[in-house]
C-alpha atoms as a PDB file:
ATOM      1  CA  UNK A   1     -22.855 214.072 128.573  1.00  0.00           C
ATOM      2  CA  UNK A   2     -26.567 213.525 128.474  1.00  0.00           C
ATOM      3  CA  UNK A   3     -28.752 211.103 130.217  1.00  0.00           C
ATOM      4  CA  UNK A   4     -31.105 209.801 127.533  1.00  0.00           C
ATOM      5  CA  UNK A   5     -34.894 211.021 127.704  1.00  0.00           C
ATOM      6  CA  UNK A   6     -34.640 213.763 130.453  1.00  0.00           C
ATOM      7  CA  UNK A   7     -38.479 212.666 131.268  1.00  0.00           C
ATOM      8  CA  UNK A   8     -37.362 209.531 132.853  1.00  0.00           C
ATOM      9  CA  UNK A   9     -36.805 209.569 137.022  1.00  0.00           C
ATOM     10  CA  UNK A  10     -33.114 210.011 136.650  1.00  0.00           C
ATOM     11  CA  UNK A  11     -30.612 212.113 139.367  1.00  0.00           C
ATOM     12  CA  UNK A  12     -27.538 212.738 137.641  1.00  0.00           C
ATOM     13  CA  UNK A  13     -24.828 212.493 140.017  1.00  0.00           C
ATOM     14  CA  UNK A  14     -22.697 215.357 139.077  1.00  0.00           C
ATOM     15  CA  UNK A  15     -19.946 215.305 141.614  1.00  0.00           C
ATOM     16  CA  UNK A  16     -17.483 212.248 143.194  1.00  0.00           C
ATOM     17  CA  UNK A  17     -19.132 213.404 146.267  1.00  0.00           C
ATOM     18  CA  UNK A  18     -22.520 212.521 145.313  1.00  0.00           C
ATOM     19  CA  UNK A  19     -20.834 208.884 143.999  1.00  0.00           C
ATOM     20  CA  UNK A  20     -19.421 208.492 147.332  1.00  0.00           C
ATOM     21  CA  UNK A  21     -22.540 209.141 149.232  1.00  0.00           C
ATOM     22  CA  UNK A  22     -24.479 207.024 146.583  1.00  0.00           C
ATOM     23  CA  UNK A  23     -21.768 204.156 147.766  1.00  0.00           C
ATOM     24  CA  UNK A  24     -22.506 204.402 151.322  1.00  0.00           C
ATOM     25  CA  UNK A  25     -26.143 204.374 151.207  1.00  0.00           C
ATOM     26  CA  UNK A  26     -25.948 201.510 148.919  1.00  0.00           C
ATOM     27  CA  UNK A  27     -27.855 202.601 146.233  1.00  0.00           C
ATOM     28  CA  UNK A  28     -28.243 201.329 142.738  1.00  0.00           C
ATOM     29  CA  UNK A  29     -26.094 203.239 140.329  1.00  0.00           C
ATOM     30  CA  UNK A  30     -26.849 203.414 136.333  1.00  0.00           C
ATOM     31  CA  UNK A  31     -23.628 204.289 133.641  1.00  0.00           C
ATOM     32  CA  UNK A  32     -24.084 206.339 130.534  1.00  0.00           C
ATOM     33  CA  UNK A  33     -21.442 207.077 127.794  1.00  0.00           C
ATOM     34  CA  UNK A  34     -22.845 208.899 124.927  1.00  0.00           C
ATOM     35  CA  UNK A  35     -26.333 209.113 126.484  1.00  0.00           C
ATOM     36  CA  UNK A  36     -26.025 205.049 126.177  1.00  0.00           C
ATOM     37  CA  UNK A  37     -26.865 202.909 129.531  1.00  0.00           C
ATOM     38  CA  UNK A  38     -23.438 201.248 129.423  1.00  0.00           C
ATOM     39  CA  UNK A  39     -23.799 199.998 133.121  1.00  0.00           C
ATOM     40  CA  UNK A  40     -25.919 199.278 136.137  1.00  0.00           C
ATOM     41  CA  UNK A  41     -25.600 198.083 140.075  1.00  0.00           C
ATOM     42  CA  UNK A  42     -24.301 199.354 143.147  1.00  0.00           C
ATOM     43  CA  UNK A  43     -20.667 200.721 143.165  1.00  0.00           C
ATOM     44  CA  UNK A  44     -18.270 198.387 145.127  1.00  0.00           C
ATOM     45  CA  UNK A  45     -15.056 200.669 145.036  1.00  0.00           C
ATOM     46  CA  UNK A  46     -14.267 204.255 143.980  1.00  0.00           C
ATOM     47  CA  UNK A  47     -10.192 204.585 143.375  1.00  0.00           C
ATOM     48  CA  UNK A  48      -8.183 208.289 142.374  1.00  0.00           C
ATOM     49  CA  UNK A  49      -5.824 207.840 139.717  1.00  0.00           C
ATOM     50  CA  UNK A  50      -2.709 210.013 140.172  1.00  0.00           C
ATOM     51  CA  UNK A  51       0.447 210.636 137.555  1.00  0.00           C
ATOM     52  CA  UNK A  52       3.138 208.639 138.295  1.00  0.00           C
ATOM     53  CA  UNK A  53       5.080 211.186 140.515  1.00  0.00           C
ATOM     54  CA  UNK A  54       2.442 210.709 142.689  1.00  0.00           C
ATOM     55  CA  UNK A  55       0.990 214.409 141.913  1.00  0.00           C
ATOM     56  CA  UNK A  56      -2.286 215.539 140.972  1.00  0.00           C
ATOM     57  CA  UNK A  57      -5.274 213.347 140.409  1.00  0.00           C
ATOM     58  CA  UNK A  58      -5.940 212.110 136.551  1.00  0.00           C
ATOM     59  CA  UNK A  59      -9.249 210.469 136.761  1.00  0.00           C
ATOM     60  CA  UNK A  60     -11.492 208.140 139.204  1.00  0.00           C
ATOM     61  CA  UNK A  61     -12.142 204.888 138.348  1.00  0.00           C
ATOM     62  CA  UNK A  62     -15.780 203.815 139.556  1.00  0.00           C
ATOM     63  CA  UNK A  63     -15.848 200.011 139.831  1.00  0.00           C
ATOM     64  CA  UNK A  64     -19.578 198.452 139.802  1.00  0.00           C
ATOM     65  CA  UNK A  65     -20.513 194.323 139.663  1.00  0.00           C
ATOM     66  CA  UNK A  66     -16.417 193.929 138.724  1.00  0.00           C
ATOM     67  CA  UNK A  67     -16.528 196.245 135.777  1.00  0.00           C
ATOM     68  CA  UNK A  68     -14.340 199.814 136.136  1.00  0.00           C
ATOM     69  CA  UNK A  69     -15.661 203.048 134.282  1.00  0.00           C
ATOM     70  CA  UNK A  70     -13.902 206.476 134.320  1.00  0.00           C
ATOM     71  CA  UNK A  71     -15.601 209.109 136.075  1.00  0.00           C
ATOM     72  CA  UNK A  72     -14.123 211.433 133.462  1.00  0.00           C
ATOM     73  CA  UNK A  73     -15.946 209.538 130.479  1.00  0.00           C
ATOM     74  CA  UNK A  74     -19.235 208.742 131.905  1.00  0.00           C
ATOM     75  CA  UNK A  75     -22.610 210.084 133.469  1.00  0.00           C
ATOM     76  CA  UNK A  76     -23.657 208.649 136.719  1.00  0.00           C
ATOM     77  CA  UNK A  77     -26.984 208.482 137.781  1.00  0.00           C
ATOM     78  CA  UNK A  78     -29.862 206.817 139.879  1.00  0.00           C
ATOM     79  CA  UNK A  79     -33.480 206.794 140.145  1.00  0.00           C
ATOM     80  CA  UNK A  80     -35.429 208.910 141.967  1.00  0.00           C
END
């Protein structure tokens, strides 16, 4: 997944690691989906979906201003 206009001062954040450390310093976060902004604002939560046996992780859900986006579907990012 692309960010949009690779000319603008976007850091992708390409790992959860990155999110988390994004979360801490309390840093505005933008959302793409299909190289579309879809999202904006600083993350409030980060949860680890597991399968129902409780085994191996599924997806992260990324919760910012009340809305939740899968880390699997969407490009985080931040300006520079």
């Amino acid at each position: 997944m692309n960010i949009p206009d690779q000319k603008r001062p976007f850091k992708r954040l390409p790992s959860l690691l990155h999110l988390r450390t994004a979360a801490m310093e309390e840093r505005t976060v933008l959302v793409f989906q299909d190289g579309e902004l879809i999202g904006s604002g600083r993350i409030e939560a980060i949860k680890e979906i597991t399968e129902e046996d409780g085994g191996n992780v599924v997806d992260t859900v990324i919760t910012i201003k009340g809305e939740r986006f899968m880390y699997g579907a969407c490009t985080f990012a931040y300006l520079r």
